[in-house]
C-alpha atoms as a PDB file:
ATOM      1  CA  UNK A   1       3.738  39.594  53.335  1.00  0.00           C
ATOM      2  CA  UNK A   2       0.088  38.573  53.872  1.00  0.00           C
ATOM      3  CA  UNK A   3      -1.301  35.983  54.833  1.00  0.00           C
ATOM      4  CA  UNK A   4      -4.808  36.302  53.514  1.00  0.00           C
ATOM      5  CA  UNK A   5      -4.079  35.302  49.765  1.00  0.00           C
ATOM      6  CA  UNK A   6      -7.460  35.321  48.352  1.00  0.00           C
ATOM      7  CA  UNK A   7     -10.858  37.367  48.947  1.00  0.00           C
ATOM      8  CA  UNK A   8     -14.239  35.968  47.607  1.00  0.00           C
ATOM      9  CA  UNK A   9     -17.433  38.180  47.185  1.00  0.00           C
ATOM     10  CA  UNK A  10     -20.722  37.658  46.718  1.00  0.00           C
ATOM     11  CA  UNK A  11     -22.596  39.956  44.390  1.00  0.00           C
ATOM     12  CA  UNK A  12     -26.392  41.053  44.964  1.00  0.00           C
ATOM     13  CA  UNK A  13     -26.279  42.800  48.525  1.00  0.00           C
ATOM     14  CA  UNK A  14     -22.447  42.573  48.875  1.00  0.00           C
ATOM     15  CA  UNK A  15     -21.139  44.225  46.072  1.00  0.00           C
ATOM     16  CA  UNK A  16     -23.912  45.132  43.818  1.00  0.00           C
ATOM     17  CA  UNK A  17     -27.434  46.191  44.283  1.00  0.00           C
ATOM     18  CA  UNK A  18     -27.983  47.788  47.549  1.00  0.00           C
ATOM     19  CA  UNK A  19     -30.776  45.754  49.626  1.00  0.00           C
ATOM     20  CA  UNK A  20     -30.609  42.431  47.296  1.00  0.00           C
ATOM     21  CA  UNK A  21     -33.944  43.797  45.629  1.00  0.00           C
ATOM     22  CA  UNK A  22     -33.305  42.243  42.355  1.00  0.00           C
ATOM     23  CA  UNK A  23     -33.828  38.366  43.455  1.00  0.00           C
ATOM     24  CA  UNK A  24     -36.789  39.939  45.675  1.00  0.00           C
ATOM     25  CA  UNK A  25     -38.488  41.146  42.644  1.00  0.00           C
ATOM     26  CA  UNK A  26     -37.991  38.698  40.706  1.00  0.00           C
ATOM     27  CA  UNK A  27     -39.110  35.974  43.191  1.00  0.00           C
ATOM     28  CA  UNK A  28     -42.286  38.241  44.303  1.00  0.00           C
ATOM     29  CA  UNK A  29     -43.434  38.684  40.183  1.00  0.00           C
ATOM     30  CA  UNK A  30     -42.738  35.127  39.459  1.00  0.00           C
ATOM     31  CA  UNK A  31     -45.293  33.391  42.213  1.00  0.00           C
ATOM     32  CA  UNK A  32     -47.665  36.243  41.959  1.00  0.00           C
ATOM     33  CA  UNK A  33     -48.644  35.426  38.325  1.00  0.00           C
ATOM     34  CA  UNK A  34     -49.532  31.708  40.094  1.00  0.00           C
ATOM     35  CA  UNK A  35     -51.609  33.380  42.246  1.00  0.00           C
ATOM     36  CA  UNK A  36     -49.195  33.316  45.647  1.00  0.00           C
ATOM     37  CA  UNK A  37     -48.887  36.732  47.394  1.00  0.00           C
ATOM     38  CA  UNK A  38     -45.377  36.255  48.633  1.00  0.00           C
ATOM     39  CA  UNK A  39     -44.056  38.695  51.244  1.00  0.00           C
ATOM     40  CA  UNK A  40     -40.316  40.231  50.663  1.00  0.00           C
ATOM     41  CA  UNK A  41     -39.970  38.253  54.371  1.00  0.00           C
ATOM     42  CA  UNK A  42     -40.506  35.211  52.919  1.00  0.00           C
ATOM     43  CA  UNK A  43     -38.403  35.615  49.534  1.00  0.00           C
ATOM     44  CA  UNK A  44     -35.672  36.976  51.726  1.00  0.00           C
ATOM     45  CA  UNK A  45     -35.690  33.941  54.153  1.00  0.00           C
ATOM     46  CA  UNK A  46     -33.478  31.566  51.971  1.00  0.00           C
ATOM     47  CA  UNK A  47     -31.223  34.414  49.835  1.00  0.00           C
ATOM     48  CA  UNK A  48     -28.411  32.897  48.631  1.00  0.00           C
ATOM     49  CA  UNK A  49     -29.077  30.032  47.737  1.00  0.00           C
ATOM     50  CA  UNK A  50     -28.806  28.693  44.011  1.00  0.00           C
ATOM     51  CA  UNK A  51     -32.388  30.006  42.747  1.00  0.00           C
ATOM     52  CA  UNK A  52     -33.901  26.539  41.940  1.00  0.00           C
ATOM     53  CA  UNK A  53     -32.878  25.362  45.782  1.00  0.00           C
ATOM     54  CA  UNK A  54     -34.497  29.125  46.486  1.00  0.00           C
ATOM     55  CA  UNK A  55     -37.612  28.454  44.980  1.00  0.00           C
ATOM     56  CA  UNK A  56     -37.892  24.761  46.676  1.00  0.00           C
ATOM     57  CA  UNK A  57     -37.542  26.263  49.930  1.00  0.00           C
ATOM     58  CA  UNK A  58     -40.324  28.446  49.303  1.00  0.00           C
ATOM     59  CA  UNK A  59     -42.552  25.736  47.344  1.00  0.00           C
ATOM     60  CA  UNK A  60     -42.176  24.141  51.150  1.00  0.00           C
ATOM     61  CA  UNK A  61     -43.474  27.000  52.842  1.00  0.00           C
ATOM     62  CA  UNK A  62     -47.351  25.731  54.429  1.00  0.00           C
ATOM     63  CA  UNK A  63     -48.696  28.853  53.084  1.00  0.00           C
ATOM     64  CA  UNK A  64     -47.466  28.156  49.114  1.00  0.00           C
ATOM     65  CA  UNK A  65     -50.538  26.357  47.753  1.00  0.00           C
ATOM     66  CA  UNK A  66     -48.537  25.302  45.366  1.00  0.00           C
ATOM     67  CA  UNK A  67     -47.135  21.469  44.480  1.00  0.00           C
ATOM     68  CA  UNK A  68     -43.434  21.098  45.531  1.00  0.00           C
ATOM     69  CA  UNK A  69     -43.417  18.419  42.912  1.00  0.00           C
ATOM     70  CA  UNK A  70     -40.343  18.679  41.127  1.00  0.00           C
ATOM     71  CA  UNK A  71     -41.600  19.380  37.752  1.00  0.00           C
ATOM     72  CA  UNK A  72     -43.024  22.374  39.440  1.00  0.00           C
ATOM     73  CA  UNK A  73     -39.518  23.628  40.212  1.00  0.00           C
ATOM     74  CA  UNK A  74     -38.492  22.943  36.863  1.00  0.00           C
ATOM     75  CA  UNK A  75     -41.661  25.089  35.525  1.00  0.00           C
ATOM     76  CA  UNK A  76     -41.006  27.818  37.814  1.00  0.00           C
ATOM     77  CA  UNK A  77     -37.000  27.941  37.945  1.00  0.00           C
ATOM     78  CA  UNK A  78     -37.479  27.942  33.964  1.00  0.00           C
ATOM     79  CA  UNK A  79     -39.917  30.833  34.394  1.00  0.00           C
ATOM     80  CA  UNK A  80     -37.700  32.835  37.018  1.00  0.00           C
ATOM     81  CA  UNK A  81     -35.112  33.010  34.677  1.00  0.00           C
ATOM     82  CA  UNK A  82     -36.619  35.404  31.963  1.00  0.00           C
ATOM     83  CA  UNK A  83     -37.949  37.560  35.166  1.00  0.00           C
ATOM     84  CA  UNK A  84     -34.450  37.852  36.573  1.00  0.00           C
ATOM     85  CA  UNK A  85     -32.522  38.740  33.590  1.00  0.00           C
ATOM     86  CA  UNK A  86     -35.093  41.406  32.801  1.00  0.00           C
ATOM     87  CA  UNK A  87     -34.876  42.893  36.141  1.00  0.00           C
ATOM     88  CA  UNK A  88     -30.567  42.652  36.412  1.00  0.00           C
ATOM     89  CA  UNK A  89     -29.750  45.053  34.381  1.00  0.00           C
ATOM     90  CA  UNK A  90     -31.581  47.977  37.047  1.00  0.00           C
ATOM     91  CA  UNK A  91     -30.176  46.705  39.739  1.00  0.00           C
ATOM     92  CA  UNK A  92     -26.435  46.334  38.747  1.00  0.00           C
ATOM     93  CA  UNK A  93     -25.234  49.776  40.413  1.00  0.00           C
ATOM     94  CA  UNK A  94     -22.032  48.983  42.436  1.00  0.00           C
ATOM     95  CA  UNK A  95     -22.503  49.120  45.966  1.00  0.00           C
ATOM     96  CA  UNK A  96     -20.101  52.229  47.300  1.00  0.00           C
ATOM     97  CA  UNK A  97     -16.486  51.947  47.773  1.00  0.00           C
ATOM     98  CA  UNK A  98     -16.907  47.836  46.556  1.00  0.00           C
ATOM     99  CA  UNK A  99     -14.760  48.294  43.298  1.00  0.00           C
ATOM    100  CA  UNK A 100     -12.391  50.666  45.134  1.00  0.00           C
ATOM    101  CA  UNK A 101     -11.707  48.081  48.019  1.00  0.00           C
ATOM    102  CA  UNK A 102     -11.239  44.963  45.427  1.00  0.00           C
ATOM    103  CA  UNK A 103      -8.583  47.356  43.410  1.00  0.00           C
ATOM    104  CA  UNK A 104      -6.642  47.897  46.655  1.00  0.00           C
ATOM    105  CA  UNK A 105      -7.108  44.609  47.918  1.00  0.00           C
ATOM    106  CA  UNK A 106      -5.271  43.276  44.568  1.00  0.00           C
ATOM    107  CA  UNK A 107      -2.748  46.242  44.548  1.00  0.00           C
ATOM    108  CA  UNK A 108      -1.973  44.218  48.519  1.00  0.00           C
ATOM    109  CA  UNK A 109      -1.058  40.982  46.581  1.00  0.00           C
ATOM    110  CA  UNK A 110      -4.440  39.245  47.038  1.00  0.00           C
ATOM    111  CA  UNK A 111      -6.649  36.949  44.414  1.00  0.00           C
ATOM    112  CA  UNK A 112     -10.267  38.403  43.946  1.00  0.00           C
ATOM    113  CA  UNK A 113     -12.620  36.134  43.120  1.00  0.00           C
ATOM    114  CA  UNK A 114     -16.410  35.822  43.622  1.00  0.00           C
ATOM    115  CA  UNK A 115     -19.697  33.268  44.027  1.00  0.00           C
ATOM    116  CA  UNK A 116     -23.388  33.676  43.422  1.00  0.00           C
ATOM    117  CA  UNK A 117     -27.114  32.212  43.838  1.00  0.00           C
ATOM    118  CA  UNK A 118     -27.691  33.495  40.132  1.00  0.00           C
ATOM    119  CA  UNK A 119     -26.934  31.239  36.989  1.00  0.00           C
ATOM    120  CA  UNK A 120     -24.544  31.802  34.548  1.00  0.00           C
ATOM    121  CA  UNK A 121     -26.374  33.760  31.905  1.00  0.00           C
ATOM    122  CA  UNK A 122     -27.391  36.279  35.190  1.00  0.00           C
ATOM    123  CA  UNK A 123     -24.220  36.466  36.146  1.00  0.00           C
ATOM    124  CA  UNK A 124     -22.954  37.168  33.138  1.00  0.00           C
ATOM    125  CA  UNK A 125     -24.968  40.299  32.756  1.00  0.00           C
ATOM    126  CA  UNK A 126     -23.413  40.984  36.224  1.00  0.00           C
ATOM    127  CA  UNK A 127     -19.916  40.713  35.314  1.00  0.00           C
ATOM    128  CA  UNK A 128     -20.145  42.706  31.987  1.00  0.00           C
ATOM    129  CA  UNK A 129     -22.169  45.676  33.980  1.00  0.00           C
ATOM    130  CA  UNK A 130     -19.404  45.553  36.935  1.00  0.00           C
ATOM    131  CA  UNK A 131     -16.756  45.487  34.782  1.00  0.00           C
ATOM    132  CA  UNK A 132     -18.033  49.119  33.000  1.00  0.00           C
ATOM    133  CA  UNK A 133     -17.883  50.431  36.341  1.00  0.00           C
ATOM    134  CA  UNK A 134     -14.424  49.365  37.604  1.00  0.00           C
ATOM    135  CA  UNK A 135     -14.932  45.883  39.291  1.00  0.00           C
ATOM    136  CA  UNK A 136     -13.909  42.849  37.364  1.00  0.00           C
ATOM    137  CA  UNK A 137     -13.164  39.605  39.694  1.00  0.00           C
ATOM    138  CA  UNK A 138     -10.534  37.154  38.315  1.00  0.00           C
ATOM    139  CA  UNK A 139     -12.705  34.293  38.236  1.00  0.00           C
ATOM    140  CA  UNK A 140     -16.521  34.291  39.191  1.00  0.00           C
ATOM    141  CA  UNK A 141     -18.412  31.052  39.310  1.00  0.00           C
ATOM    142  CA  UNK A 142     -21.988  30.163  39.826  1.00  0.00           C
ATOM    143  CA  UNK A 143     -23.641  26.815  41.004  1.00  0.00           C
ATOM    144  CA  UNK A 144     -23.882  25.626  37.164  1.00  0.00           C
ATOM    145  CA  UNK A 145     -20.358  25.674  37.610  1.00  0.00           C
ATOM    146  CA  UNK A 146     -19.705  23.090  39.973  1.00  0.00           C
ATOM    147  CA  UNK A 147     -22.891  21.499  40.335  1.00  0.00           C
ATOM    148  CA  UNK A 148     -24.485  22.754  42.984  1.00  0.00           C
ATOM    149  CA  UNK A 149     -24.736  25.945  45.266  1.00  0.00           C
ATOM    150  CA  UNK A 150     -24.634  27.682  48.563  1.00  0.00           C
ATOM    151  CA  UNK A 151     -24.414  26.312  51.364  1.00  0.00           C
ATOM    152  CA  UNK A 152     -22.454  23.607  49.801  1.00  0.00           C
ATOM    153  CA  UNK A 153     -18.520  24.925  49.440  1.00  0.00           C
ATOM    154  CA  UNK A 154     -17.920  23.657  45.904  1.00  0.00           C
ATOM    155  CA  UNK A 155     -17.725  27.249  44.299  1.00  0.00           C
ATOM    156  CA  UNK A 156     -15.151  28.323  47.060  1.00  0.00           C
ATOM    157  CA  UNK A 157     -13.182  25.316  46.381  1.00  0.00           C
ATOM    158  CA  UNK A 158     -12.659  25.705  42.970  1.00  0.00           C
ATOM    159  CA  UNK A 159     -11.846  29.180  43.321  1.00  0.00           C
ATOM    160  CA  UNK A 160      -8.687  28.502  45.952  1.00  0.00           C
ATOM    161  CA  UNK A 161      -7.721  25.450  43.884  1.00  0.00           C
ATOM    162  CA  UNK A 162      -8.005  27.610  40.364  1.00  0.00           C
ATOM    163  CA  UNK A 163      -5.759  30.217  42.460  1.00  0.00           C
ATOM    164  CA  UNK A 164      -3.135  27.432  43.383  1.00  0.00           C
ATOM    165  CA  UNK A 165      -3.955  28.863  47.024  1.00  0.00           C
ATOM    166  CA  UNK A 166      -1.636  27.492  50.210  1.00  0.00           C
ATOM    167  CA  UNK A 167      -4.361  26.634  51.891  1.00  0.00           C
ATOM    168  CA  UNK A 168      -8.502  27.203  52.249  1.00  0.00           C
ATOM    169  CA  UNK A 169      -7.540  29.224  55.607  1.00  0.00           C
ATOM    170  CA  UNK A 170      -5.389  31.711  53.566  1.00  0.00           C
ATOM    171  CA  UNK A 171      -9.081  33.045  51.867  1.00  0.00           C
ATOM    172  CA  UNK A 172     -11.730  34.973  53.002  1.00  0.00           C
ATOM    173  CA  UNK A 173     -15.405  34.856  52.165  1.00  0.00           C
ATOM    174  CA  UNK A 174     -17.308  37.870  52.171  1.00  0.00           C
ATOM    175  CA  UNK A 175     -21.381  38.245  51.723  1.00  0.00           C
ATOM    176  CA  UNK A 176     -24.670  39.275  53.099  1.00  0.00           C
ATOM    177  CA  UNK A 177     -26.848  36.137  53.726  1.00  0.00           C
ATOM    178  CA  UNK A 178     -26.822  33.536  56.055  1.00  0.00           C
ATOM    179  CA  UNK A 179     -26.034  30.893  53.327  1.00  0.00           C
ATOM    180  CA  UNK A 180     -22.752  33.195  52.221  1.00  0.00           C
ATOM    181  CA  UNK A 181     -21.381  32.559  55.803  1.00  0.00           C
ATOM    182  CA  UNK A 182     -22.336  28.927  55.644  1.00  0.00           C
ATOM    183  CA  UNK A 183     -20.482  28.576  52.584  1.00  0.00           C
ATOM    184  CA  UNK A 184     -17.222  29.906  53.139  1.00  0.00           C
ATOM    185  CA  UNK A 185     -17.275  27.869  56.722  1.00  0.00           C
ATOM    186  CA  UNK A 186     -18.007  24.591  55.002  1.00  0.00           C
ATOM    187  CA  UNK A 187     -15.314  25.125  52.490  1.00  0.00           C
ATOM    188  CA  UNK A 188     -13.051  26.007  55.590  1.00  0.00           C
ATOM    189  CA  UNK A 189     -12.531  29.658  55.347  1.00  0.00           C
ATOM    190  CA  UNK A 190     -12.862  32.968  57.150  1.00  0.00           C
ATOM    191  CA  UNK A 191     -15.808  34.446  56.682  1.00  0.00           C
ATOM    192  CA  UNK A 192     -17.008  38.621  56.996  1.00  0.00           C
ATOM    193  CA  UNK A 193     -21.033  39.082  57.068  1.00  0.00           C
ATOM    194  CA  UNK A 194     -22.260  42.251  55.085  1.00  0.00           C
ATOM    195  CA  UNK A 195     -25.205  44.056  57.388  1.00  0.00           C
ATOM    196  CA  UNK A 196     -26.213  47.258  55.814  1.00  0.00           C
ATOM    197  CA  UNK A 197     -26.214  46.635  52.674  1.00  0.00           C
ATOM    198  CA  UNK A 198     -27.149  43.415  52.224  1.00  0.00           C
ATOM    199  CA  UNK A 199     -30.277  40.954  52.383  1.00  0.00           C
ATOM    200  CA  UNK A 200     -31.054  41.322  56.250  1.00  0.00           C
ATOM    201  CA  UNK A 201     -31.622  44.739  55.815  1.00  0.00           C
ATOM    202  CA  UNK A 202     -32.928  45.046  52.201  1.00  0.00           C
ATOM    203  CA  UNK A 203     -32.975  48.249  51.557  1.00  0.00           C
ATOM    204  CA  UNK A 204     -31.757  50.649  49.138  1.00  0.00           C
ATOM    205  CA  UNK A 205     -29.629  53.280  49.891  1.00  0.00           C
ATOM    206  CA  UNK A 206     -32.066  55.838  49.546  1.00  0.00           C
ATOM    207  CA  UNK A 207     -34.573  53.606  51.230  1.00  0.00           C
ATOM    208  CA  UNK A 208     -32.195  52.984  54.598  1.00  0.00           C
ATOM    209  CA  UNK A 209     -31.037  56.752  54.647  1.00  0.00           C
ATOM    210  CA  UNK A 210     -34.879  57.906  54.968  1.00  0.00           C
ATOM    211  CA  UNK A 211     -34.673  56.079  58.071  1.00  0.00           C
ATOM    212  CA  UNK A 212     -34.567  57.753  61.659  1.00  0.00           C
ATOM    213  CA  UNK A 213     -31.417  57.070  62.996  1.00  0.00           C
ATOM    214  CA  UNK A 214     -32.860  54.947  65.593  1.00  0.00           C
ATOM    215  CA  UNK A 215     -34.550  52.767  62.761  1.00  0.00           C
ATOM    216  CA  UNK A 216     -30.604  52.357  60.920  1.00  0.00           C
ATOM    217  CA  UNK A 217     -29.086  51.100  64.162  1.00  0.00           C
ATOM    218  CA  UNK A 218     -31.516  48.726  64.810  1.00  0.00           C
ATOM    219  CA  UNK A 219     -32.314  47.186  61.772  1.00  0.00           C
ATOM    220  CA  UNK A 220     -28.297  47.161  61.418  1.00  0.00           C
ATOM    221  CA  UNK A 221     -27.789  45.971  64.500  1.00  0.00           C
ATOM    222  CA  UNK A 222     -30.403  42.464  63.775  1.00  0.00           C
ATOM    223  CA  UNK A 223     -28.522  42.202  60.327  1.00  0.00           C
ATOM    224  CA  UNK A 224     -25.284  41.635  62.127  1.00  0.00           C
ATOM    225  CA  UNK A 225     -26.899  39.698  64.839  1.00  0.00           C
ATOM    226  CA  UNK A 226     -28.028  37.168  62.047  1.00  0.00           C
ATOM    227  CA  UNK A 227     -24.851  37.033  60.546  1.00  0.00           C
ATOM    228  CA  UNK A 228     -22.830  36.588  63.966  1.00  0.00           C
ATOM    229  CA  UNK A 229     -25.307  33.676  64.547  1.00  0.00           C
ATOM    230  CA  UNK A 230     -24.491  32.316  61.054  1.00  0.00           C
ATOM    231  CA  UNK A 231     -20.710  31.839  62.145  1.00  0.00           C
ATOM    232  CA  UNK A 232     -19.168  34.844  60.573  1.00  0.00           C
ATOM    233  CA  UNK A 233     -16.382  35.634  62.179  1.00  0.00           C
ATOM    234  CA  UNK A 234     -16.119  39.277  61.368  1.00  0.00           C
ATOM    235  CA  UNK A 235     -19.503  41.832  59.996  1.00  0.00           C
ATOM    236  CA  UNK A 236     -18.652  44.948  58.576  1.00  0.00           C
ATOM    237  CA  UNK A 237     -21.670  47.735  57.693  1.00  0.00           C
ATOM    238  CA  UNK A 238     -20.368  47.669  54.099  1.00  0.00           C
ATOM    239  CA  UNK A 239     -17.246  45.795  51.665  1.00  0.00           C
ATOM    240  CA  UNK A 240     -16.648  49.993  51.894  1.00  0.00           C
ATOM    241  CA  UNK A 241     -15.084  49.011  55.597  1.00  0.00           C
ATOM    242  CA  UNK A 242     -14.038  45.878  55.089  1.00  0.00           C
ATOM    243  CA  UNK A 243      -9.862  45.997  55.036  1.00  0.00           C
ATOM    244  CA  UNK A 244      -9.651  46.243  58.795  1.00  0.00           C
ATOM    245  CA  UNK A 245     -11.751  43.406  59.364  1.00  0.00           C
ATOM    246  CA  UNK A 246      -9.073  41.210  56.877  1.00  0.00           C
ATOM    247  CA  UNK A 247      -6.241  42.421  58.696  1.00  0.00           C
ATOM    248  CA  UNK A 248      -7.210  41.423  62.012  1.00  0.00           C
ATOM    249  CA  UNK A 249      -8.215  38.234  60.547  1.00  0.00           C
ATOM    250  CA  UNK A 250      -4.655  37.988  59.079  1.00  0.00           C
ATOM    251  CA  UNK A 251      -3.294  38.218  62.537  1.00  0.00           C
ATOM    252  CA  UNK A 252      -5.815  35.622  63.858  1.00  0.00           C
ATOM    253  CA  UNK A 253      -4.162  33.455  61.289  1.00  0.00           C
ATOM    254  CA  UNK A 254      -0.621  34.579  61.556  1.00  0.00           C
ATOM    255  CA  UNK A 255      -0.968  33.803  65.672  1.00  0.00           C
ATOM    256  CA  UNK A 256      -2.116  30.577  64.347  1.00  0.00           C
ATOM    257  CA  UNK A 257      -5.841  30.498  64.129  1.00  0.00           C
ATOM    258  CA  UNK A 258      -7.640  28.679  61.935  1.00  0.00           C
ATOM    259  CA  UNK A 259     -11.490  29.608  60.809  1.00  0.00           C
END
């Protein structure tokens, strides 16, 4: 019988859209039309967070000549949201092998459920496109949800207590940034960093196999280095290779580990 009960994924760079370009884009358009030339470097340095606390960190930035005031957010996070929901709908491809893994993972006996940066109406354009191509979570939440985002565990919470879950140990969180890993420690679970495919890289598959090999390793090799410094306790290259990293992290909890 296993001990993991529960898996919880994030989506942009974890399960969908290769790289995490979508919130990239997005963030890039929407402070270039107020006259900030934001790098990908800088819109990649806080990913995962809810988007409003995303575009406060970068408002705080001492190259933004913008006002951090907070009816700036408001302004902005209002104006972000048209940009993003345009842009979802290209970059909604399922990530290889993602759906396959979550089928098997549920044919094991275990709860699939997932968290996001993105609001509800984004994720909503998420769910519908995931579920066309085989991947349908039992219950995705976003920070409108529960009031607040990553790194704060609220989403993960709700998830294991909506699941009647044992205990928080008995899940594991699985995503791409460093706020992913933050989460699923705070809400006192095991947590599995995504390198290749996710934000630390950010690239698309066709972008990251026109690399030398030399090139994939490294830039592989910082992703998982940022992730290992993060906390996670396991990285795997892709959610593709992820079932041996939850089986050795069921025996960590069967020998009586705890995250």
């Amino acid at each position: 019988m296993n001990r993991i009960e529960a898996v919880i994924f994030d989506w942009a760079g974890t399960t969908v859209d290769h790289g995490s370009l979508a919130p990239v884009r997005a963030l890039t358009a929407l402070f270039a039309r107020h006259g900030v030339d934001l790098s990908d470097a800088d819109a990649r340095r806080d990913m995962g967070l809810f988007k409003k606390d995303h575009i406060r960190r970068i408002l705080s930035l001492p190259h933004v000549e913008l006002s951090p005031d907070e009816r700036v957010v408001e302004e902005l996070f209002n104006e972000f949201g048209s940009l993003q929901t345009a842009i979802l709908e290209s970059h909604a491809q399922m990530i290889d092998g993602a759906a396959d893994v979550a089928h098997r993972l549920r044919k094991r006996g275990m709860r699939i459920g997932s968290t996001t940066g993105y609001t509800r109406p984004m994720l909503d354009i998420l769910l519908a496109r995931a579920s066309d191509q085989g991947y349908a979570p039992e219950l995705s939440l976003c920070p409108d949800d529960v009031g607040g985002g990553r790194p704060r565990p609220w989403m993960c919470l709700r998830i294991a207590l909506e699941f009647r879950l044992g205990s928080t140990a008995a899940v594991v969180k699985v995503g791409d940034t460093v706020s992913d890993i933050e989460e699923g420690l705070n809400a006192g679970m095991w947590t599995v960093g995504v390198s290749r495919t996710g934000n630390e890289v950010g690239l698309s598959a066709e972008e990251f196999a026109s690399l030398t090999e030399a090139e994939r390793i490294s830039r592989t090799e910082h992703a998982c280095a940022m992730l290992r410094t993060a906390g996670a306790h396991e990285v795997v290259e892709s959610v593709a290779l992820l079932e041996p990293a939850i089986e050795r992290l069921d025996r960590r909890l069967a020998a009586g580990e705890r995250p």
